[in-house]
C-alpha atoms as a PDB file:
ATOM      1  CA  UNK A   1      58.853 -24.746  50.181  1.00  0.00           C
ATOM      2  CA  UNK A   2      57.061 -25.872  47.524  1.00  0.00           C
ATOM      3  CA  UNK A   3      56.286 -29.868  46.784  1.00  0.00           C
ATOM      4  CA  UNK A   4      55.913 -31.123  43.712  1.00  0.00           C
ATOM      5  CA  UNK A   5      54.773 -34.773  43.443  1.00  0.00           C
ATOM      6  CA  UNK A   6      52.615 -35.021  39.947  1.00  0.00           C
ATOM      7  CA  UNK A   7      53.341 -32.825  37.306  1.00  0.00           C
ATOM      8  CA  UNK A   8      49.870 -32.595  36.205  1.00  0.00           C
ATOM      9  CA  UNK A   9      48.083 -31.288  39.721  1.00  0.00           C
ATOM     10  CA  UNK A  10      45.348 -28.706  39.235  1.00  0.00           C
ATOM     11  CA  UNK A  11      44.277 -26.365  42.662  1.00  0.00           C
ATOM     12  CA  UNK A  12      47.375 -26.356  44.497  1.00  0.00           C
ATOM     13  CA  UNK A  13      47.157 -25.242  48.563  1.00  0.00           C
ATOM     14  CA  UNK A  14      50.316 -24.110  50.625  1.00  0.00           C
ATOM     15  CA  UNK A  15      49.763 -23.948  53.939  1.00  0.00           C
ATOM     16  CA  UNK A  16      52.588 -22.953  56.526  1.00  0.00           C
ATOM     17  CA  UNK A  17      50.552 -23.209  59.871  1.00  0.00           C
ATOM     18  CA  UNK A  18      53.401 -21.599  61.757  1.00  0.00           C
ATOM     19  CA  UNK A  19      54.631 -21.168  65.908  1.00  0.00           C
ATOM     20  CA  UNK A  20      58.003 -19.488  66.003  1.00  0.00           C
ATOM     21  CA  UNK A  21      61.180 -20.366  68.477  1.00  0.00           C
ATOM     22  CA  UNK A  22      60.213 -17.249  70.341  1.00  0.00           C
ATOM     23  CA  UNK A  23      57.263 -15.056  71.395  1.00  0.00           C
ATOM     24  CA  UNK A  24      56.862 -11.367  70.340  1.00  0.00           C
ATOM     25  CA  UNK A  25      54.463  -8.729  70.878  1.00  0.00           C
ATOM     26  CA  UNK A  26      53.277  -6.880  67.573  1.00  0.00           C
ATOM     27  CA  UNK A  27      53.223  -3.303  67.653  1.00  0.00           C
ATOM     28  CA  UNK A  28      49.025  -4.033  67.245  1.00  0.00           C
ATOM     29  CA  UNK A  29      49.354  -5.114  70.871  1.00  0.00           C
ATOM     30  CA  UNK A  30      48.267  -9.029  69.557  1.00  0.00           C
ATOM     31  CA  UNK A  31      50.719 -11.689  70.402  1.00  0.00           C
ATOM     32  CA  UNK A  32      51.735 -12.726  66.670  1.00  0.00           C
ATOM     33  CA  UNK A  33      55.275 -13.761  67.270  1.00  0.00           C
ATOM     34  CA  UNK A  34      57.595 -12.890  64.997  1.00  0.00           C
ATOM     35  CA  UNK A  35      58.623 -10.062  62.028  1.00  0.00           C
ATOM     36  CA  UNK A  36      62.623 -11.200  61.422  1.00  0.00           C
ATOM     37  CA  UNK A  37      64.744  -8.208  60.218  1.00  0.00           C
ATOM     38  CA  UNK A  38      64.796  -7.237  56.849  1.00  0.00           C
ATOM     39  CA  UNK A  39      68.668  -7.422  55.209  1.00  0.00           C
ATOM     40  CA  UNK A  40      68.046  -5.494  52.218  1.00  0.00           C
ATOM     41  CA  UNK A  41      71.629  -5.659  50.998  1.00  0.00           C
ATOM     42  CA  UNK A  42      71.655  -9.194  51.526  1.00  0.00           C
ATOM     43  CA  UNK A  43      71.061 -11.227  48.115  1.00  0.00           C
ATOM     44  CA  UNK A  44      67.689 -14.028  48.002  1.00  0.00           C
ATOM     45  CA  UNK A  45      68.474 -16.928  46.191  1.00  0.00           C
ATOM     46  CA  UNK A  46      66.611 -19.128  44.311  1.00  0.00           C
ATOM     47  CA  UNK A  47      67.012 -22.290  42.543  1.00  0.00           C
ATOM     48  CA  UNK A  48      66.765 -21.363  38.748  1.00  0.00           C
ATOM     49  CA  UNK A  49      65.002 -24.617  38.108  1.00  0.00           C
ATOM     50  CA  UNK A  50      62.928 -24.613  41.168  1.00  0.00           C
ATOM     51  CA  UNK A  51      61.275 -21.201  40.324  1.00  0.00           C
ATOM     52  CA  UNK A  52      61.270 -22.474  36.567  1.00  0.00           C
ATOM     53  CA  UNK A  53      58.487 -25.034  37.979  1.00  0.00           C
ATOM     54  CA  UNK A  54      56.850 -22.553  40.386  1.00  0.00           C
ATOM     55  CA  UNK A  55      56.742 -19.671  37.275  1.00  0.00           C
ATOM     56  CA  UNK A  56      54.882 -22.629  34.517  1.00  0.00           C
ATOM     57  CA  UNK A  57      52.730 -23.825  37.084  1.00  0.00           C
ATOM     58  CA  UNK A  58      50.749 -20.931  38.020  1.00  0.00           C
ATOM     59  CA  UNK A  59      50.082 -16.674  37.569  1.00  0.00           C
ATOM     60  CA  UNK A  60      47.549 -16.491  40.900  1.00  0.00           C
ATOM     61  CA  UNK A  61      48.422 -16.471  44.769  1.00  0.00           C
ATOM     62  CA  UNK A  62      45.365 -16.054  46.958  1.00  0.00           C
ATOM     63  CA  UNK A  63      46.922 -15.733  50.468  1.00  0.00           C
ATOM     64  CA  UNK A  64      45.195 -16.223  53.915  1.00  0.00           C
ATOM     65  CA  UNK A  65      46.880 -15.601  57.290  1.00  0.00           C
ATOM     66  CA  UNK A  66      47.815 -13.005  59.986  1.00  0.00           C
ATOM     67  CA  UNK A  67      50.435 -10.846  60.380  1.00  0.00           C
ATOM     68  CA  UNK A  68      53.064 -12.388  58.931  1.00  0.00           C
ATOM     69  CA  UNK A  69      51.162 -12.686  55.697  1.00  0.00           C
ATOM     70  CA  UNK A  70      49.216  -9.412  55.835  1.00  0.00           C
ATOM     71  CA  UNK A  71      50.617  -6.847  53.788  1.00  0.00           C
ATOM     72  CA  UNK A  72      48.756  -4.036  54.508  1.00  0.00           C
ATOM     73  CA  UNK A  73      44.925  -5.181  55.337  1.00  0.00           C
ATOM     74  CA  UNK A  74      45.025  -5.135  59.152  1.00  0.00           C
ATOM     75  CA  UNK A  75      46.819  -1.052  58.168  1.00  0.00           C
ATOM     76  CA  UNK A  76      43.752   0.000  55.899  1.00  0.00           C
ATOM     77  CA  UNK A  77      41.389  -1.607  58.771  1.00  0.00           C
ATOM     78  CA  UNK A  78      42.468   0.864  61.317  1.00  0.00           C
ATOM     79  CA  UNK A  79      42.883   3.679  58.720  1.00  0.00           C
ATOM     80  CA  UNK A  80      46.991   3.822  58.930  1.00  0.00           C
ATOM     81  CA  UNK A  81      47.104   3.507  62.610  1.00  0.00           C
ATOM     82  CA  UNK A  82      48.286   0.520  63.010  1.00  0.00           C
ATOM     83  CA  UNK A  83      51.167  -0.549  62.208  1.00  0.00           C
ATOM     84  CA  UNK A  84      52.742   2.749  62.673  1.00  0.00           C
ATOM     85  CA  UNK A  85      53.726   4.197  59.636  1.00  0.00           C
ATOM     86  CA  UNK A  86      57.458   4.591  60.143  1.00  0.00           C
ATOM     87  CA  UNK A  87      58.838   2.225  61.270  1.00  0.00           C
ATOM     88  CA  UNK A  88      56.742  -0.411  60.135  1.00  0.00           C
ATOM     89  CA  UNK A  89      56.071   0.030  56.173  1.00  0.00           C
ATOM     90  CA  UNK A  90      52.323  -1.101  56.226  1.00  0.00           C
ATOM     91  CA  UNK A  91      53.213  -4.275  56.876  1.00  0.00           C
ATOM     92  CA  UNK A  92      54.254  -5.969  60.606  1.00  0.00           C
ATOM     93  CA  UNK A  93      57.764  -5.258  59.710  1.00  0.00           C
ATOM     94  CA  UNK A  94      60.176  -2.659  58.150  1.00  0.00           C
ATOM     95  CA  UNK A  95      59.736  -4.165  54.494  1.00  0.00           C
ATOM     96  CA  UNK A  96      58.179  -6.931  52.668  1.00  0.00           C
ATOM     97  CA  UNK A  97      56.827  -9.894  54.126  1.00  0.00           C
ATOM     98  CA  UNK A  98      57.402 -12.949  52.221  1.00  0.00           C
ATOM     99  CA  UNK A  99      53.901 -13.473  49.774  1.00  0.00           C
ATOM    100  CA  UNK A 100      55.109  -9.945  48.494  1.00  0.00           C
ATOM    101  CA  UNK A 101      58.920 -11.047  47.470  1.00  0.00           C
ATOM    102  CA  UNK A 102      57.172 -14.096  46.308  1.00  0.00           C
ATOM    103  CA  UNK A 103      55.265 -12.302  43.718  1.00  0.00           C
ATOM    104  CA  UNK A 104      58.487 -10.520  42.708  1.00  0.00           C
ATOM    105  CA  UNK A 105      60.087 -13.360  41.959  1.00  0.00           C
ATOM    106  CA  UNK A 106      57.296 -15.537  39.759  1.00  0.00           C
ATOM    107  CA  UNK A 107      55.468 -12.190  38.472  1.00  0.00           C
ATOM    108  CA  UNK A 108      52.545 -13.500  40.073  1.00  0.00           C
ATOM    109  CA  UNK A 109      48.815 -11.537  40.942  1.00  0.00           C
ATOM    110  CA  UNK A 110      47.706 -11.852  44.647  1.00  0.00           C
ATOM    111  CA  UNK A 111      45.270 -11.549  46.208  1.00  0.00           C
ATOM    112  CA  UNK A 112      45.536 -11.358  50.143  1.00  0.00           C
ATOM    113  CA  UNK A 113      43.297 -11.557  52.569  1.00  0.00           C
ATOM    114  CA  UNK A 114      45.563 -12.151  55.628  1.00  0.00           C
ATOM    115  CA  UNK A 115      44.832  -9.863  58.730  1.00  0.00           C
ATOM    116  CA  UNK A 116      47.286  -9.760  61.776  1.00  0.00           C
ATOM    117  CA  UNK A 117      46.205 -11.486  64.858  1.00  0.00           C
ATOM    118  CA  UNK A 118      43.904 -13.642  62.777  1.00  0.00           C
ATOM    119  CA  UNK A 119      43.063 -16.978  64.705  1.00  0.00           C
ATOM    120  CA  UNK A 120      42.021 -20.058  62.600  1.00  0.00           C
ATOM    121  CA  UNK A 121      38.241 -19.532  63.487  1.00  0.00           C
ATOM    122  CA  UNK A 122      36.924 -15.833  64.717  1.00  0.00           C
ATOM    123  CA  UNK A 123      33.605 -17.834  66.114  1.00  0.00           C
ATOM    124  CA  UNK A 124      36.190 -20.128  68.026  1.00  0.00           C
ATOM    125  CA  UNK A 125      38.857 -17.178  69.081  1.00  0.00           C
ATOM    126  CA  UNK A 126      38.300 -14.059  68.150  1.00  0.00           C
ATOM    127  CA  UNK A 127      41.809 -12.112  67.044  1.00  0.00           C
ATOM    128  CA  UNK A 128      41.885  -8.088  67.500  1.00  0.00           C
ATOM    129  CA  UNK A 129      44.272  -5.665  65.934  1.00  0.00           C
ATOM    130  CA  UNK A 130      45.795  -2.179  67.667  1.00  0.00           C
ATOM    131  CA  UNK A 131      44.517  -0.772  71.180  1.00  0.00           C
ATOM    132  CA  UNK A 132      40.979  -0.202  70.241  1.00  0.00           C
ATOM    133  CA  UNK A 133      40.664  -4.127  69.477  1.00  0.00           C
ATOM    134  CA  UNK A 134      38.639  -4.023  66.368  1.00  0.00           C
ATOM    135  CA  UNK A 135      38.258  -7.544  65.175  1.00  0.00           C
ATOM    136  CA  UNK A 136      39.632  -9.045  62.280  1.00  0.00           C
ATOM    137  CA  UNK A 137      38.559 -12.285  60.628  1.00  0.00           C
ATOM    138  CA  UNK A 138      40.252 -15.751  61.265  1.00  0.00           C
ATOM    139  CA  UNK A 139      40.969 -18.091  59.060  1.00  0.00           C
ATOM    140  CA  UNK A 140      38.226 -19.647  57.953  1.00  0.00           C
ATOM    141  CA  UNK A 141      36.590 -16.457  57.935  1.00  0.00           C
ATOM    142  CA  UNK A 142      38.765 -15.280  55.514  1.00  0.00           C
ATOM    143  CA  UNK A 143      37.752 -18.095  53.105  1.00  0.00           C
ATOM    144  CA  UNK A 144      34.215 -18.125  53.247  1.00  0.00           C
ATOM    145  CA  UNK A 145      33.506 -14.495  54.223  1.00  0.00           C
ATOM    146  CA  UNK A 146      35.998 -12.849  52.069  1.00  0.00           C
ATOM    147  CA  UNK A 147      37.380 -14.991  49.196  1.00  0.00           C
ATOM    148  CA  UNK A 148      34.522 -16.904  47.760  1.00  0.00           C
ATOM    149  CA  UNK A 149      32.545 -14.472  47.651  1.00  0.00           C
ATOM    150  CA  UNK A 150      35.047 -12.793  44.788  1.00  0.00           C
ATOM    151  CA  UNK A 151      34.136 -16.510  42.756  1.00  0.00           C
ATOM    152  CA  UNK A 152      31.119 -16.818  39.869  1.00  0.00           C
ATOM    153  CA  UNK A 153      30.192 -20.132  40.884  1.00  0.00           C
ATOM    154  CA  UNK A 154      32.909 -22.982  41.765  1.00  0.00           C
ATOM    155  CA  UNK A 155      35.766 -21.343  41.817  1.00  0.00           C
ATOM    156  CA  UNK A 156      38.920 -22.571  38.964  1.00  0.00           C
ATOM    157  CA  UNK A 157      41.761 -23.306  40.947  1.00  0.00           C
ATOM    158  CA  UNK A 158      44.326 -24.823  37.899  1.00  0.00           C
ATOM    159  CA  UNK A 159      46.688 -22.327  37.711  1.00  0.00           C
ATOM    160  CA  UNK A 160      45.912 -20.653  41.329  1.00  0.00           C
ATOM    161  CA  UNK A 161      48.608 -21.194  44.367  1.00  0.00           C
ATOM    162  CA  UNK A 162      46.212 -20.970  47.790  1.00  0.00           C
ATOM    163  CA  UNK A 163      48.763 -20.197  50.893  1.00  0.00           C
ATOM    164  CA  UNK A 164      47.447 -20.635  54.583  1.00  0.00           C
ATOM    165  CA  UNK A 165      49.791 -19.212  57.240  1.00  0.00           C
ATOM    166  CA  UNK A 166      48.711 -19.605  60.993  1.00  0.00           C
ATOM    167  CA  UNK A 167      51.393 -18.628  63.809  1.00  0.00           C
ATOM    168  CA  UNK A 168      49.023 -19.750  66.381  1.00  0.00           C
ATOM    169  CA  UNK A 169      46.520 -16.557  67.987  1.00  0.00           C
ATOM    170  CA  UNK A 170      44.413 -19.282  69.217  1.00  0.00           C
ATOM    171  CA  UNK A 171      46.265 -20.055  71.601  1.00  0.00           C
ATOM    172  CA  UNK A 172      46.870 -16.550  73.191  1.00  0.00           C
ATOM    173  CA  UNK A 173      43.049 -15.678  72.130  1.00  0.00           C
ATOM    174  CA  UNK A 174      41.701 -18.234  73.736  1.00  0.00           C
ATOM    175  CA  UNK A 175      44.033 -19.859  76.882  1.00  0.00           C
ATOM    176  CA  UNK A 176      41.798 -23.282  76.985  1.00  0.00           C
ATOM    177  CA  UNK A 177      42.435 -23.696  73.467  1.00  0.00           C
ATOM    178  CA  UNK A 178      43.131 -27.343  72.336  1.00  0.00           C
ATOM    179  CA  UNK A 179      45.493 -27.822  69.733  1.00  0.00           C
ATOM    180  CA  UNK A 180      43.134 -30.412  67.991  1.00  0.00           C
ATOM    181  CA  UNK A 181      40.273 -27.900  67.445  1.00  0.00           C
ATOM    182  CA  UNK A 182      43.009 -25.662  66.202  1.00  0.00           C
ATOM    183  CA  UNK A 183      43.682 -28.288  63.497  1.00  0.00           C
ATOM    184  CA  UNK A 184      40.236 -28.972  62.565  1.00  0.00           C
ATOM    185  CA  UNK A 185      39.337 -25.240  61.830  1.00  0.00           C
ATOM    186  CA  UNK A 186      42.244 -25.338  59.525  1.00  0.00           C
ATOM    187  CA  UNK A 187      41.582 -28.695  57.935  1.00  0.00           C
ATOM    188  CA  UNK A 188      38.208 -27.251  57.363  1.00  0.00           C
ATOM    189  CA  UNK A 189      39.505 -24.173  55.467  1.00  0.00           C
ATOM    190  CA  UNK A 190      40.590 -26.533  52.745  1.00  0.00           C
ATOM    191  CA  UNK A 191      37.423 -27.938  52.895  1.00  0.00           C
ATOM    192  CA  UNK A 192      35.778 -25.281  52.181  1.00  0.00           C
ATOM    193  CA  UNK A 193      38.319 -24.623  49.184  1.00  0.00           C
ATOM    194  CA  UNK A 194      37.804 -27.971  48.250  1.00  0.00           C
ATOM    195  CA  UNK A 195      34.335 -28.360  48.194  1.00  0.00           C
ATOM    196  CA  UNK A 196      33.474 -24.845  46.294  1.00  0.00           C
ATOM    197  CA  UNK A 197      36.127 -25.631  43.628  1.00  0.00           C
ATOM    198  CA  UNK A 198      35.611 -27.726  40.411  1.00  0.00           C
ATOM    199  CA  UNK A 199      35.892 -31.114  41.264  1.00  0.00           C
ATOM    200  CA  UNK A 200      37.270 -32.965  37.771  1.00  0.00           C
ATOM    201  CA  UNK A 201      40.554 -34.251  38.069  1.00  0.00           C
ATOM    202  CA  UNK A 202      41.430 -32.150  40.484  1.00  0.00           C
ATOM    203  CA  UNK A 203      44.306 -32.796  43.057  1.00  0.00           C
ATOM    204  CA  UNK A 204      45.042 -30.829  45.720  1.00  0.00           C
ATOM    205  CA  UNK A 205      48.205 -30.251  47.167  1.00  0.00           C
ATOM    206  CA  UNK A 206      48.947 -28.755  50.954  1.00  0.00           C
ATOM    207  CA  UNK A 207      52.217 -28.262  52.577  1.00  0.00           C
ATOM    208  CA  UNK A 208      51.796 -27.650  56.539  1.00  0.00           C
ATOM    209  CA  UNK A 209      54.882 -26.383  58.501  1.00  0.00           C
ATOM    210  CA  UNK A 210      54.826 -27.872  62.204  1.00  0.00           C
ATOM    211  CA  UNK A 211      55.526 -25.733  64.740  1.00  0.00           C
ATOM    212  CA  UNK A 212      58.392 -24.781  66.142  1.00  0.00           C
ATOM    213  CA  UNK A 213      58.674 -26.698  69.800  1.00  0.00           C
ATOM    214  CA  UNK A 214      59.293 -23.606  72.220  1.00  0.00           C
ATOM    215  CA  UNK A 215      57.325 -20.807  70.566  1.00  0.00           C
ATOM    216  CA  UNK A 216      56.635 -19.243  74.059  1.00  0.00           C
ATOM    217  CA  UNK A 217      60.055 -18.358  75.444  1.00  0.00           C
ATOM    218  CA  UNK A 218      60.484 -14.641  76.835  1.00  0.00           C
ATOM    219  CA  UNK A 219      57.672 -12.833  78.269  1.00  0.00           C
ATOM    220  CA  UNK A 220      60.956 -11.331  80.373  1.00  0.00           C
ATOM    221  CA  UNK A 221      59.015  -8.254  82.063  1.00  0.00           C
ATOM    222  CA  UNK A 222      56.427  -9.112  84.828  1.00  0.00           C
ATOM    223  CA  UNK A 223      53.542  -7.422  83.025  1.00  0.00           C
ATOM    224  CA  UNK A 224      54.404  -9.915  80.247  1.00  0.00           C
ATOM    225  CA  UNK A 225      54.376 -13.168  82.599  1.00  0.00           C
ATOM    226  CA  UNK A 226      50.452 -12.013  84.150  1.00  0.00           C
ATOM    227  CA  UNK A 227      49.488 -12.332  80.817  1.00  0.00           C
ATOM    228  CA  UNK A 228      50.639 -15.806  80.563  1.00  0.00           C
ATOM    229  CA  UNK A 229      49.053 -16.713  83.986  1.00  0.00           C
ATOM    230  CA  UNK A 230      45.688 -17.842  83.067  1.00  0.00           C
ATOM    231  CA  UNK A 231      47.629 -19.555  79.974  1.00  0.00           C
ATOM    232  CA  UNK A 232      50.336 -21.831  81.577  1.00  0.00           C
ATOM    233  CA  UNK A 233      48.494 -22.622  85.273  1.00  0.00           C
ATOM    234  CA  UNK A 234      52.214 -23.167  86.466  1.00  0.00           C
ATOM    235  CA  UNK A 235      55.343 -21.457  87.527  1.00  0.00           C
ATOM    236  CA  UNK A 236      56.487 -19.458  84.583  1.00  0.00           C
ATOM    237  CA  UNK A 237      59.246 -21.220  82.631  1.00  0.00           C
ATOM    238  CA  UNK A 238      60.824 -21.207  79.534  1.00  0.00           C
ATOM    239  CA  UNK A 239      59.875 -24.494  78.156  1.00  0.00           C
ATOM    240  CA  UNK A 240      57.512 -27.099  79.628  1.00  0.00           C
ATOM    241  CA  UNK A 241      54.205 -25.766  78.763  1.00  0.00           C
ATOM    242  CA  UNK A 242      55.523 -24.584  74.877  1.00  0.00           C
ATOM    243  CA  UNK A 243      56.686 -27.805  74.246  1.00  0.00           C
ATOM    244  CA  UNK A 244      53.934 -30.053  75.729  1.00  0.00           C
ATOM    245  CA  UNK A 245      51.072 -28.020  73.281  1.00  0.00           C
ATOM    246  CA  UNK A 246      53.229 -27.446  69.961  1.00  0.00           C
ATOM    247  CA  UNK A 247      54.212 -31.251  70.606  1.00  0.00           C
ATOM    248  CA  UNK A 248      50.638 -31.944  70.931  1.00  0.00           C
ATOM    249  CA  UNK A 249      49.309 -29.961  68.390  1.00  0.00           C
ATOM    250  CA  UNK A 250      52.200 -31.427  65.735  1.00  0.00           C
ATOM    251  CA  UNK A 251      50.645 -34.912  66.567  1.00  0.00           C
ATOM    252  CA  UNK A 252      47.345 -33.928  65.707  1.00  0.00           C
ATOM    253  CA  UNK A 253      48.400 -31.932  62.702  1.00  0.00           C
ATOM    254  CA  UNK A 254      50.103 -34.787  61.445  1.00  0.00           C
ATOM    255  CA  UNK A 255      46.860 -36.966  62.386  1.00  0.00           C
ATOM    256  CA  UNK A 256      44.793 -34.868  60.812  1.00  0.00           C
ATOM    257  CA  UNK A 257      46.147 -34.891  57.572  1.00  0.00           C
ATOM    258  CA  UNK A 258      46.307 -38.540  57.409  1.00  0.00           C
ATOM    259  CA  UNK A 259      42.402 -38.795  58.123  1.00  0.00           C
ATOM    260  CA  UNK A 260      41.724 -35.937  55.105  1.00  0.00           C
ATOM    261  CA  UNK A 261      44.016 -37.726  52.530  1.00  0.00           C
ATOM    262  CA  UNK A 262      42.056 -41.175  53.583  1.00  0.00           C
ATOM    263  CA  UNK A 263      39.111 -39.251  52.987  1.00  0.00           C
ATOM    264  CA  UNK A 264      40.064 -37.354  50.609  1.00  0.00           C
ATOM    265  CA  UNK A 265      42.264 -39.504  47.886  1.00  0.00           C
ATOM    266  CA  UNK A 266      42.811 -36.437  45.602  1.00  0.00           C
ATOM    267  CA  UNK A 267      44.071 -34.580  48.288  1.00  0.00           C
ATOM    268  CA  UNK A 268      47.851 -33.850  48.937  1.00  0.00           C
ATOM    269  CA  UNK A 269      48.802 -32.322  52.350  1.00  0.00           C
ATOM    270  CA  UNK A 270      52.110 -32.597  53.250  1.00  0.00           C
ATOM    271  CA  UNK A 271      53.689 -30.900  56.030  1.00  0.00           C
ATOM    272  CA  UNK A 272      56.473 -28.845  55.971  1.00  0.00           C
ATOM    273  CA  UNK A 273      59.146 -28.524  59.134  1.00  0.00           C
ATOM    274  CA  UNK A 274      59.243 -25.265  59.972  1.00  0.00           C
ATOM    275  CA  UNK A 275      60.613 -25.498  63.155  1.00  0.00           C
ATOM    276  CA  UNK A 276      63.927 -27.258  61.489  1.00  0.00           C
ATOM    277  CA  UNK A 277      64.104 -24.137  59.590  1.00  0.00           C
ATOM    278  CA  UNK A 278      64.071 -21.877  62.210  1.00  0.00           C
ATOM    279  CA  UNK A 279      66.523 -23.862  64.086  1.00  0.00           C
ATOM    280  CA  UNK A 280      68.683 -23.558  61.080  1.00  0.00           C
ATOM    281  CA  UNK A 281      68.331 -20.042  60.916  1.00  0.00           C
ATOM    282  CA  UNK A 282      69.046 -19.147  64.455  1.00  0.00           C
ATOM    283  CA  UNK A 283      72.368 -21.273  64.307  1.00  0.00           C
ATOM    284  CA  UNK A 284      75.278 -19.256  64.973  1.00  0.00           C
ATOM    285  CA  UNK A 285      76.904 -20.610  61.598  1.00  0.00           C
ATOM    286  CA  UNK A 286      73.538 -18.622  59.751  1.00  0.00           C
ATOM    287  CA  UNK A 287      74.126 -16.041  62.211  1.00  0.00           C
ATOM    288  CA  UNK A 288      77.237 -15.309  60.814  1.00  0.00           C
ATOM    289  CA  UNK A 289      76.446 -15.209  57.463  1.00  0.00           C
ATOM    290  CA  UNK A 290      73.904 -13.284  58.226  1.00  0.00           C
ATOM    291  CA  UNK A 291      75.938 -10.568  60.010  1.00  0.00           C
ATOM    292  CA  UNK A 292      73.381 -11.091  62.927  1.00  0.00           C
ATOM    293  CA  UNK A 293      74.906 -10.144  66.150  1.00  0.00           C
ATOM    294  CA  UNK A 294      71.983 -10.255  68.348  1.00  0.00           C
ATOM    295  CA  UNK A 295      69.706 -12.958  67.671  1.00  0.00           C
ATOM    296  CA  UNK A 296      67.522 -12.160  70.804  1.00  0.00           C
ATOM    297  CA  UNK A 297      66.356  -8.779  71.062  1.00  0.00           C
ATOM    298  CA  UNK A 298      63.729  -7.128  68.662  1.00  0.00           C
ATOM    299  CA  UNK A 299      64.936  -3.779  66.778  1.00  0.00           C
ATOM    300  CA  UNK A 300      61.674  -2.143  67.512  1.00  0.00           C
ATOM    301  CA  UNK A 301      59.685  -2.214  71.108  1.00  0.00           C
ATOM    302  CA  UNK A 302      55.863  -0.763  71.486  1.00  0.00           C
ATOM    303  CA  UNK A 303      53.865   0.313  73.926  1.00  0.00           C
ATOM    304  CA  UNK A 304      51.174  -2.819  74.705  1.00  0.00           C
ATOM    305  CA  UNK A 305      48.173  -0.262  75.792  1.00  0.00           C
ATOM    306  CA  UNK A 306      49.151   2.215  72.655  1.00  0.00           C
ATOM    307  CA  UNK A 307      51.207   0.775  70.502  1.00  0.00           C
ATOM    308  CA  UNK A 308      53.499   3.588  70.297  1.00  0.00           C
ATOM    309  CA  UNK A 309      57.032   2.834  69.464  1.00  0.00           C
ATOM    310  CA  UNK A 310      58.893   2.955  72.463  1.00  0.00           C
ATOM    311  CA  UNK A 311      62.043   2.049  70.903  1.00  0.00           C
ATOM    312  CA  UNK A 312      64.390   1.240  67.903  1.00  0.00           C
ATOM    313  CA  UNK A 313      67.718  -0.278  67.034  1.00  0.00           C
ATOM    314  CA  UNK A 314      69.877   1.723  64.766  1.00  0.00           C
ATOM    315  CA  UNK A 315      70.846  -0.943  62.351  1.00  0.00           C
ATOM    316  CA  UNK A 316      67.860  -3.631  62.282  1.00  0.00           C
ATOM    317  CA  UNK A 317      70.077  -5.588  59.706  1.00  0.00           C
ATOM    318  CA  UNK A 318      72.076  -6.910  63.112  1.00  0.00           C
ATOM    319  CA  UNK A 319      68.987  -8.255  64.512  1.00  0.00           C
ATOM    320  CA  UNK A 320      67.472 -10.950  64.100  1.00  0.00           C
ATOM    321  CA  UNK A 321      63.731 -10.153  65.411  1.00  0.00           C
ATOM    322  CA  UNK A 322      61.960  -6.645  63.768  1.00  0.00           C
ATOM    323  CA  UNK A 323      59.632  -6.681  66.775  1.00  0.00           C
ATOM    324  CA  UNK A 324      58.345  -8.942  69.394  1.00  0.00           C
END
């Protein structure tokens, strides 16, 4: 995932701003979409010479996110409630999530500061975690409220890896939301990083995943379909509305990394196709190699009012969702 396009960059930012093929309901009762499976048995492989560069080039990871980043903040917030404690291992899923195999493979610190159901803003959607809905920062309330606080002045960001992972709250949070102002809270989180770093020679580098282009697709049950009511304003389908905002929000993505490089000439966003990915992934050629069998259904189904596990598979290794 990583882009390297000058060997001598200093503050580096990955951002995977991330909508999923399908949409899932967390055991938190938020709508962050998707946990995949854990395959434990199953091998990760990694270029030698590709983690070679990641391992020289920095020793810090300061993430930002929601639940798919969050690797236990969003469980000490709600003191071990939430996620339930088995099945779910701290984390919105029955193992790792990916910043924490990360830093098992470089040998990395991190520092994380991801929260499920985190919007991009909390003053423009506010996100809440488990049935009590206590609210959890967004995005940009992660980096001003929480991280630069931890800095002694401008922050040194040489040998520091900043990761920004959005699966798209706002849009569940908040049903008027406009995918532009959804892009300009997050271009404004590396703003902020930007402008409270040291500003010598330094180069920043972002890598944006666009989102996938039907991230709303089941909402089967008809409790599930009320909540998308308000959301949709039409007949309840399985594609037009999904693919009219993630295309929409893509093109402003795309747009508004163009306008920060222009006005920002050190700056290095580049976006990152995550829905390509997930296509790949949900192939029935990766499917096999996977061992997947059911690439539909989640192993694990909650309660939406509780979050008590209703539900769970007996082998989650032949599924390819954890939870919806």
């Amino acid at each position: 995932m990583l882009i390297f396009t000058n060997p001598h960059l200093l503050p580096t930012v990955l951002l995977c701003l991330f909508v999923t093929s399908s949409n899932f309901r967390s055991v938190d009762g938020s709508r962050d979409y998707v946990k995949v499976a854990k395959h434990s048995r199953r091998q990760i492989v990694v270029e030698p010479t590709v983690l070679s560069l990641i391992t020289k080039r920095f020793n810090n990871i300061v993430v930002f996110g929601d639940s798919n980043c969050d690797n236990g903040n969003a469980y000490k917030l709600t003191n071990g409630k939430i996620p339930p404690n088995p099945p779910y291992s701290h984390s919105f899923t029955n193992g790792n999530v990916w910043d924490q195999y990360l830093v098992g493979f470089t040998g990395w610190d991190m520092s994380n500061y991801a929260y499920a159901s985190a919007t991009s803003n909390s003053t423009f959607a506010q996100g809440y975690v488990g049935p009590n809905r206590l609210p959890v920062p967004g995005i940009v309330q992660q980096v001003q409220d929480l991280y630069l606080p931890t800095l002694k002045g401008h922050g040194r960001y040489d040998r520091t890896l900043f990761m920004f992972w959005l699966q798209g709250n706002d849009f569940f949070d908040n049903h008027n939301t406009q995918p532009s102002a959804v892009v300009d809270n997050l271009i404004n989180s590396i703003d902020i990083l930007v402008r409270n770093g040291r500003s010598d020679n330094s180069t920043w580098t972002a890598e944006i995943p666009l989102f996938e282009t039907d991230f709303i697709t089941r909402f089967t049950t008809s409790s599930r379909r009320e909540e998308l009511r308000d959301f949709q304003n039409v007949p309840f389908t399985r594609h037009s509305v999904p693919n009219a905002i993630t295309v929409e929000y893509n093109q402003a993505l795309e747009a508004g990394i163009q306008t920060y490089r222009k006005t920002h000439p050190k700056s290095n966003i580049v976006s990152f196709p995550t829905d390509e990915v997930w296509a790949d992934l949900r192939s029935n050629a990766s499917l096999r190699i996977l061992g997947i069998n059911d690439p539909d259904d989640p192993c694990v189904t909650t309660d939406n009012n509780t979050s008590h596990v209703v539900s769970q598979c007996k082998d989650p290794r032949k599924r390819f969702y954890w939870d919806w």
